[in-house]
C-alpha atoms as a PDB file:
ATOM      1  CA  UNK A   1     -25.090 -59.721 -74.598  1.00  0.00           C
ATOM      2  CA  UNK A   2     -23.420 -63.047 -74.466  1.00  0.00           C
ATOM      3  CA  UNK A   3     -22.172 -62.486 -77.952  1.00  0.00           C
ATOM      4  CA  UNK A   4     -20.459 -59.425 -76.448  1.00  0.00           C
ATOM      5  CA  UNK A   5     -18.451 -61.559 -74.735  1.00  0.00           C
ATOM      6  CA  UNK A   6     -17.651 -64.080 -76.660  1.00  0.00           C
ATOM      7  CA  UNK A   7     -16.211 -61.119 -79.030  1.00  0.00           C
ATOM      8  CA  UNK A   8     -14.050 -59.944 -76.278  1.00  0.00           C
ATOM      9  CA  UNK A   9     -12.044 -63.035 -75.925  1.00  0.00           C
ATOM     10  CA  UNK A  10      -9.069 -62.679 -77.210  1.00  0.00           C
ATOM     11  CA  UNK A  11      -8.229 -64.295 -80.816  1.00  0.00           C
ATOM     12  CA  UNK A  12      -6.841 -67.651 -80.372  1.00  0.00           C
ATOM     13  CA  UNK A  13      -3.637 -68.383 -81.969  1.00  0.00           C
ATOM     14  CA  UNK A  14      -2.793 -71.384 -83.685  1.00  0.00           C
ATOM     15  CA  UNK A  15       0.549 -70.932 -85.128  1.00  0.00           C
ATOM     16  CA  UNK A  16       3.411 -72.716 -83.050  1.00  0.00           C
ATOM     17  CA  UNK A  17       5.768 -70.957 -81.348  1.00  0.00           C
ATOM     18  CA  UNK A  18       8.652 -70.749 -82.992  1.00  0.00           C
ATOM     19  CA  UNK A  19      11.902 -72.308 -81.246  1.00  0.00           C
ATOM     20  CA  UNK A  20      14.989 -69.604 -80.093  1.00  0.00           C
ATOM     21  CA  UNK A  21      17.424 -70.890 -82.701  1.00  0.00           C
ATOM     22  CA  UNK A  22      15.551 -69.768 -85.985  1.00  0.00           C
ATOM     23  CA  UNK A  23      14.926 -66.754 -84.335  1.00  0.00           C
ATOM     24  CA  UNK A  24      18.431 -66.460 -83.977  1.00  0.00           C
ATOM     25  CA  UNK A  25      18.970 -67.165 -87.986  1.00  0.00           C
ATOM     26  CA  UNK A  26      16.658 -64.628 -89.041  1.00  0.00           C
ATOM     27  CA  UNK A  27      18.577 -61.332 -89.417  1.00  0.00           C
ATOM     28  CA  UNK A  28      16.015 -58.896 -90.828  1.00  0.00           C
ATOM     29  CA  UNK A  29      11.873 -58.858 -91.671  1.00  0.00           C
ATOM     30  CA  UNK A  30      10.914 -59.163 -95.164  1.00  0.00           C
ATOM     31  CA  UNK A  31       8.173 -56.795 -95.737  1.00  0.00           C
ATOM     32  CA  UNK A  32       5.497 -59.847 -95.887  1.00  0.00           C
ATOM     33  CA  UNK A  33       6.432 -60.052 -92.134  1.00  0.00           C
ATOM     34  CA  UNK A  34       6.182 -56.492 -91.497  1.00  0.00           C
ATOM     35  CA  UNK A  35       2.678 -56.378 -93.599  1.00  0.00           C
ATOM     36  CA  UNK A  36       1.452 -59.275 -90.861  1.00  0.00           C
ATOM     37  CA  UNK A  37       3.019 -57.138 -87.978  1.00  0.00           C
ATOM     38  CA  UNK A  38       0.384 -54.063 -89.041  1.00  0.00           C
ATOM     39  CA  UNK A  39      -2.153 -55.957 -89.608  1.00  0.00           C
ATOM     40  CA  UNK A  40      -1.920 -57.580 -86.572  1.00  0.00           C
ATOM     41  CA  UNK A  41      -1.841 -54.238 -84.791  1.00  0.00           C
ATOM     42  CA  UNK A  42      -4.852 -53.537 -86.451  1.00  0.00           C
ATOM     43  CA  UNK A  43      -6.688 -56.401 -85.610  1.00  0.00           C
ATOM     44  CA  UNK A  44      -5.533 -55.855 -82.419  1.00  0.00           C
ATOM     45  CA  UNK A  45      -6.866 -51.803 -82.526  1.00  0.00           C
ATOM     46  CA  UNK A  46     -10.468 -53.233 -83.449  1.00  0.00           C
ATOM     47  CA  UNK A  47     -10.016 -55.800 -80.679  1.00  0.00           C
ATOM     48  CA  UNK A  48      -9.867 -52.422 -78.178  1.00  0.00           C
ATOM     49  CA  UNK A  49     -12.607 -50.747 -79.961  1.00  0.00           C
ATOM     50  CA  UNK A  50     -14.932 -53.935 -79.716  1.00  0.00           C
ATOM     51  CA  UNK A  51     -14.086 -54.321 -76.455  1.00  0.00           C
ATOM     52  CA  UNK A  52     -14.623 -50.356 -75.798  1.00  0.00           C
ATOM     53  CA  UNK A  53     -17.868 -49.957 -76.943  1.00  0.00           C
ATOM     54  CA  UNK A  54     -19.108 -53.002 -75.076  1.00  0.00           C
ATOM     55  CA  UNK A  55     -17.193 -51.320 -72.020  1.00  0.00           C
ATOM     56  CA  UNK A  56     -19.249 -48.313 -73.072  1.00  0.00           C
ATOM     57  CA  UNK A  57     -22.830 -50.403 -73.425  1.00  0.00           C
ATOM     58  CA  UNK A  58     -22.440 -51.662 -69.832  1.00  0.00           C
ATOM     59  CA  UNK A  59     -21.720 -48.359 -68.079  1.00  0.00           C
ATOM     60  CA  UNK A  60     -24.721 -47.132 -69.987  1.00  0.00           C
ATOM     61  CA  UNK A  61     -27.089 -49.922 -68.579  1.00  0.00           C
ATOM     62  CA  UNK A  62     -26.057 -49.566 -65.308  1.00  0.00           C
ATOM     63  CA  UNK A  63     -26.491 -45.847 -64.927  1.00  0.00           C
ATOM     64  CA  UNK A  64     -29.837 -46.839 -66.662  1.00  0.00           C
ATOM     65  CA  UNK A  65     -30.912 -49.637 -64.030  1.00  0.00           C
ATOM     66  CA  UNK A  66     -29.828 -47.196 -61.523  1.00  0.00           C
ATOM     67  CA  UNK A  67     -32.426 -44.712 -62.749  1.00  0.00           C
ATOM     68  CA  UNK A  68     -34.973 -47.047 -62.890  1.00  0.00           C
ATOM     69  CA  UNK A  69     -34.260 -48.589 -59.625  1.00  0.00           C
ATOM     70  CA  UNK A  70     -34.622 -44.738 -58.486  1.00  0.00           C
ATOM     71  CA  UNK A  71     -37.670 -43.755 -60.086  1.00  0.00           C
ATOM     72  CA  UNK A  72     -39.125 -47.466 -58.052  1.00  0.00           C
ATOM     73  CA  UNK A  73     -38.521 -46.239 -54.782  1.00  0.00           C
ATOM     74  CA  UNK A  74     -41.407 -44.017 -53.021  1.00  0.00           C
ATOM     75  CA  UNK A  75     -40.710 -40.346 -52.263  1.00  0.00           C
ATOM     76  CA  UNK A  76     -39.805 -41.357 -48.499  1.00  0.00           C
ATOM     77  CA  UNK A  77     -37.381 -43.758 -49.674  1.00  0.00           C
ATOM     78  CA  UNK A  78     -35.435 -41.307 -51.528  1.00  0.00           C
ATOM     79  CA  UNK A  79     -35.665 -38.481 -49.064  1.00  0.00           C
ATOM     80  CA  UNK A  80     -34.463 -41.067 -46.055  1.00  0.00           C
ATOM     81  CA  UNK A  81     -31.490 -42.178 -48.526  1.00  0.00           C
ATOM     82  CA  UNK A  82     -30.981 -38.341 -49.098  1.00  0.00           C
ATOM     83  CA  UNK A  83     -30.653 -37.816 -45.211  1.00  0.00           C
ATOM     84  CA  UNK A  84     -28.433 -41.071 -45.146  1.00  0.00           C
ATOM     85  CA  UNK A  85     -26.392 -39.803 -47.498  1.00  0.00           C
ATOM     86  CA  UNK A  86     -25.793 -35.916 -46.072  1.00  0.00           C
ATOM     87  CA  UNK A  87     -25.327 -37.712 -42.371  1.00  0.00           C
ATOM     88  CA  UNK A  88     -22.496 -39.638 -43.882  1.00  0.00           C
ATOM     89  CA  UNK A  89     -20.898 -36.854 -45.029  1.00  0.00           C
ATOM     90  CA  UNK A  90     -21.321 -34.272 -42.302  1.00  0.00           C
ATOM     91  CA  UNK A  91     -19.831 -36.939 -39.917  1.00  0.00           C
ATOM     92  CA  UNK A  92     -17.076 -36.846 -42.462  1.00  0.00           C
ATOM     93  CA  UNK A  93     -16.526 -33.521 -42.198  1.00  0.00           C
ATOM     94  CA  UNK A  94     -16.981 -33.569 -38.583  1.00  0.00           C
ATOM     95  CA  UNK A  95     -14.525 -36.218 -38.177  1.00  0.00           C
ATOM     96  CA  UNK A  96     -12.121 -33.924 -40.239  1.00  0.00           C
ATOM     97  CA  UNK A  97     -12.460 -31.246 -38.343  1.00  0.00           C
ATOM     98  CA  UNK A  98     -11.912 -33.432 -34.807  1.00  0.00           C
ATOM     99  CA  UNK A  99      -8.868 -34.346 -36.375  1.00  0.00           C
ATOM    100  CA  UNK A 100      -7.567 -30.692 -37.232  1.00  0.00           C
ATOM    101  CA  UNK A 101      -8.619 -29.391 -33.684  1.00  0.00           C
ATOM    102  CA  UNK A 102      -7.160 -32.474 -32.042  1.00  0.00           C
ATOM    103  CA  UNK A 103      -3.335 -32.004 -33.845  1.00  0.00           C
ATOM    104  CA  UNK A 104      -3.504 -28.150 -33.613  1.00  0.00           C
ATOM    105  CA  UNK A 105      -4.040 -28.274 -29.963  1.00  0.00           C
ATOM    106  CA  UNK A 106      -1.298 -30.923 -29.599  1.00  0.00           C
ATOM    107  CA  UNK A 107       0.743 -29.160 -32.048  1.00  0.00           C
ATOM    108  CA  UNK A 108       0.621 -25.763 -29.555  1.00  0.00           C
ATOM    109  CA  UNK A 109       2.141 -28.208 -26.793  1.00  0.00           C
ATOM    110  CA  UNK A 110       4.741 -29.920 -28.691  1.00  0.00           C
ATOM    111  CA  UNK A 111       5.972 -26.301 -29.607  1.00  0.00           C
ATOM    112  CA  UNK A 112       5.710 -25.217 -25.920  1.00  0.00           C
ATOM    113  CA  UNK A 113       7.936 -27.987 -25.139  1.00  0.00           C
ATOM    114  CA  UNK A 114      10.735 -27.205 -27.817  1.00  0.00           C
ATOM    115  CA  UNK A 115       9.550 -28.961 -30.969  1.00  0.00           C
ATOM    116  CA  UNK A 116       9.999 -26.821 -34.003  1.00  0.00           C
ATOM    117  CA  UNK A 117       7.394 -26.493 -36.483  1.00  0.00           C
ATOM    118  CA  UNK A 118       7.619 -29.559 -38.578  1.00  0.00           C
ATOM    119  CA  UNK A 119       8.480 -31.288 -35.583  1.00  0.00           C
ATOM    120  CA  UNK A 120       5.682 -30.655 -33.807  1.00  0.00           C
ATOM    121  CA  UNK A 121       3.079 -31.027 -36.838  1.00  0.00           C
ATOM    122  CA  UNK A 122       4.686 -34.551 -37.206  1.00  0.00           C
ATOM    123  CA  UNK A 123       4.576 -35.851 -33.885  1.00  0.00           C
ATOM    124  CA  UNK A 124       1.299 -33.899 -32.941  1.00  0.00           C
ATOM    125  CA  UNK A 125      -0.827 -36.148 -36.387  1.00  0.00           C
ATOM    126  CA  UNK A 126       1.395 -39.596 -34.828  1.00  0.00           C
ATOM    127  CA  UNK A 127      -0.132 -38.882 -31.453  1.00  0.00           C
ATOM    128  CA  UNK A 128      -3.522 -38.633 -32.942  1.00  0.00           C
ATOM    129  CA  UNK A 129      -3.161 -41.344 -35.526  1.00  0.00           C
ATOM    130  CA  UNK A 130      -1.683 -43.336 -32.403  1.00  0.00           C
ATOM    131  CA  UNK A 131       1.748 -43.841 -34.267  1.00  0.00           C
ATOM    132  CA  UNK A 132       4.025 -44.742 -31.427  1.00  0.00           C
ATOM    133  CA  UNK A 133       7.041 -45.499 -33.256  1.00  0.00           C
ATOM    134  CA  UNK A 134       6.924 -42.145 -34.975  1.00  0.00           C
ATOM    135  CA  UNK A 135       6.321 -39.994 -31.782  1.00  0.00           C
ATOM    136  CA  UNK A 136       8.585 -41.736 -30.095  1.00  0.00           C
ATOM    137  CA  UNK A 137      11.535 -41.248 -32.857  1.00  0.00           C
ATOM    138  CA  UNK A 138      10.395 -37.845 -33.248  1.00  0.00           C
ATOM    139  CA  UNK A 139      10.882 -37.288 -29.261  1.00  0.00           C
ATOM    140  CA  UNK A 140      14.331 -38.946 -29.261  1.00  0.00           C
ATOM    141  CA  UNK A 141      15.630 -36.680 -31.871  1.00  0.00           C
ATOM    142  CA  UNK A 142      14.119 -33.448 -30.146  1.00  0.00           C
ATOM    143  CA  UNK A 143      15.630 -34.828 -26.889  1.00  0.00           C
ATOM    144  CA  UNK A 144      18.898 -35.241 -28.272  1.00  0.00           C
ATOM    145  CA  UNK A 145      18.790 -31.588 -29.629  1.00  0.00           C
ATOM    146  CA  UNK A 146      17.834 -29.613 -26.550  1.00  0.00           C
ATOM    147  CA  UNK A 147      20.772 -32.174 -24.785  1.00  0.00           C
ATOM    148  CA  UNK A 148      23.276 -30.894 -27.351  1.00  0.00           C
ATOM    149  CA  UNK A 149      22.280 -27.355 -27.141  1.00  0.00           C
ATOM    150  CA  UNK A 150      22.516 -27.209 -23.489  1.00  0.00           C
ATOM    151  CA  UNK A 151      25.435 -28.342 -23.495  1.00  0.00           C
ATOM    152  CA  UNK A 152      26.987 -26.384 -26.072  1.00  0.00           C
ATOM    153  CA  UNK A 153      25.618 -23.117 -23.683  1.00  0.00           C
ATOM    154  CA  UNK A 154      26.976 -25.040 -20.374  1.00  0.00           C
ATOM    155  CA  UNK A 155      30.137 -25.175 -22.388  1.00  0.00           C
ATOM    156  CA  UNK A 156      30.323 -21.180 -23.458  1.00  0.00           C
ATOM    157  CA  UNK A 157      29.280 -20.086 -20.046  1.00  0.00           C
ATOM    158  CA  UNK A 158      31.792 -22.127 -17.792  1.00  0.00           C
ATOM    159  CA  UNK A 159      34.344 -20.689 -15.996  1.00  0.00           C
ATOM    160  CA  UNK A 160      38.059 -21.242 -16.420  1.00  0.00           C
ATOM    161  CA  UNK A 161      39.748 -24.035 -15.593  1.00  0.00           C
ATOM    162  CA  UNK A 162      42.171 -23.818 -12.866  1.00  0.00           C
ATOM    163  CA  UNK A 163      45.229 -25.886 -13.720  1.00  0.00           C
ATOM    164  CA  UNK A 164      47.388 -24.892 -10.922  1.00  0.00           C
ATOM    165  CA  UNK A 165      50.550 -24.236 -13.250  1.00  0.00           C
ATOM    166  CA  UNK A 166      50.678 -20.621 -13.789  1.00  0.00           C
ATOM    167  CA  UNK A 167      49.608 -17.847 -11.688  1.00  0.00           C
ATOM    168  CA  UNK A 168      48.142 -14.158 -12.655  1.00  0.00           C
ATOM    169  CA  UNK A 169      50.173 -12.257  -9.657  1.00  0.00           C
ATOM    170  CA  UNK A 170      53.890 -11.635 -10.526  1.00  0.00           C
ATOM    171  CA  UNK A 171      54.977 -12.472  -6.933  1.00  0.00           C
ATOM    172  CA  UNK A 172      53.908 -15.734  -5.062  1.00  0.00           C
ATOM    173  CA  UNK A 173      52.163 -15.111  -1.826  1.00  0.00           C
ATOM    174  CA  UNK A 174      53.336 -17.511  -0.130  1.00  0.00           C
ATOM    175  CA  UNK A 175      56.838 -16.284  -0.396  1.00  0.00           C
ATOM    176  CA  UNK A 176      55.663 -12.756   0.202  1.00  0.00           C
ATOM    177  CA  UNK A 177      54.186 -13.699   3.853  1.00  0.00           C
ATOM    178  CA  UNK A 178      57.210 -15.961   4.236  1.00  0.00           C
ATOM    179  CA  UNK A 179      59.831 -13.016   3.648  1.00  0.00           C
ATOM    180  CA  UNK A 180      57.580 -10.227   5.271  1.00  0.00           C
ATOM    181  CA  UNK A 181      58.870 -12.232   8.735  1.00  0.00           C
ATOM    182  CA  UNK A 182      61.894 -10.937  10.299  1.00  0.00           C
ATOM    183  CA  UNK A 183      64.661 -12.955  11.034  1.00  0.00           C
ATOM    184  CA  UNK A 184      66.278 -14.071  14.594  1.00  0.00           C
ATOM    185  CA  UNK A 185      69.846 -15.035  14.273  1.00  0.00           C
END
């Protein structure tokens, strides 16, 4: 197995690097270069497979030590880590559930008190998740809605402004009372 490894390392290269101003002469491969470029792939492509098969090897042993470390235990052993393993997950699903009870219940109130539906799902999972920030965003914007609605109704149903500069009645009633009195000269 230690051979294995050494194999994976990766191929040590003893060329030098080459500096930036020959790179900068060279205008085109010659097809030597491009021959070394493939076969480098490939020697990089066997590289993988090496490396994939020993990838391969391992996962095989350990499902096998697995097994074996299954086929050790005692019949109790395995049934207790067969409970311990179905407890886990109905306390999982129970804890799912709590959760999906929990928001729906919440979500119900948030919608009583105005929320709309994505609204309410939202701020209904922060609450539960304890997400302050969230909820409390999520409140500020539903606050500022029902504000601006209101007053857009206050606004519809007000009555008319009295100005004082014009009058419905054709004659002013004040002069009317004044003239109904007779004079005394």
């Amino acid at each position: 197995m230690a051979e294995e490894i050494k194999d994976t390392k990766a191929p040590e290269d003893t060329s030098t690097p080459e500096k930036p101003q020959e790179e900068a002469q060279k205008p085109e491969e010659t097809t030597e270069q491009k021959k070394e470029s493939t076969a480098d792939v490939q020697a990089l492509m066997v590289e993988i497979a090496k490396l994939k098969r020993a990838n391969d090897k391992l996962s095989s042993e350990a499902a096998d030590y697995k097994r074996k470390y299954r086929d050790t235990l005692s019949e109790q052993e395995q049934a207790s880590m067969e409970k311990a393993e179905r407890e886990a997950e109905k306390e999982e699903q129970y804890k799912r559930l709590l959760k999906e009870n929990t928001v729906f219940k919440s979500e119900i109130n948030f919608k009583n008190l105005g929320y709309d539906e994505k609204q309410a799902h939202d701020a209904a999972v922060a609450q539960y998740d304890g997400d302050f920030d969230t909820l409390y965003r999520i409140q500020k914007d539903v606050q500022d809605s029902l504000i601006t609605k209101q007053k857009e109704e206050w606004l519809k149903t007000r009555p008319q402004v009295q100005s004082g500069g014009s009058s419905n009645e054709t004659e002013d009633l004040f002069l009317k009372g004044f003239n109904s009195v007779k004079q005394r000269i």
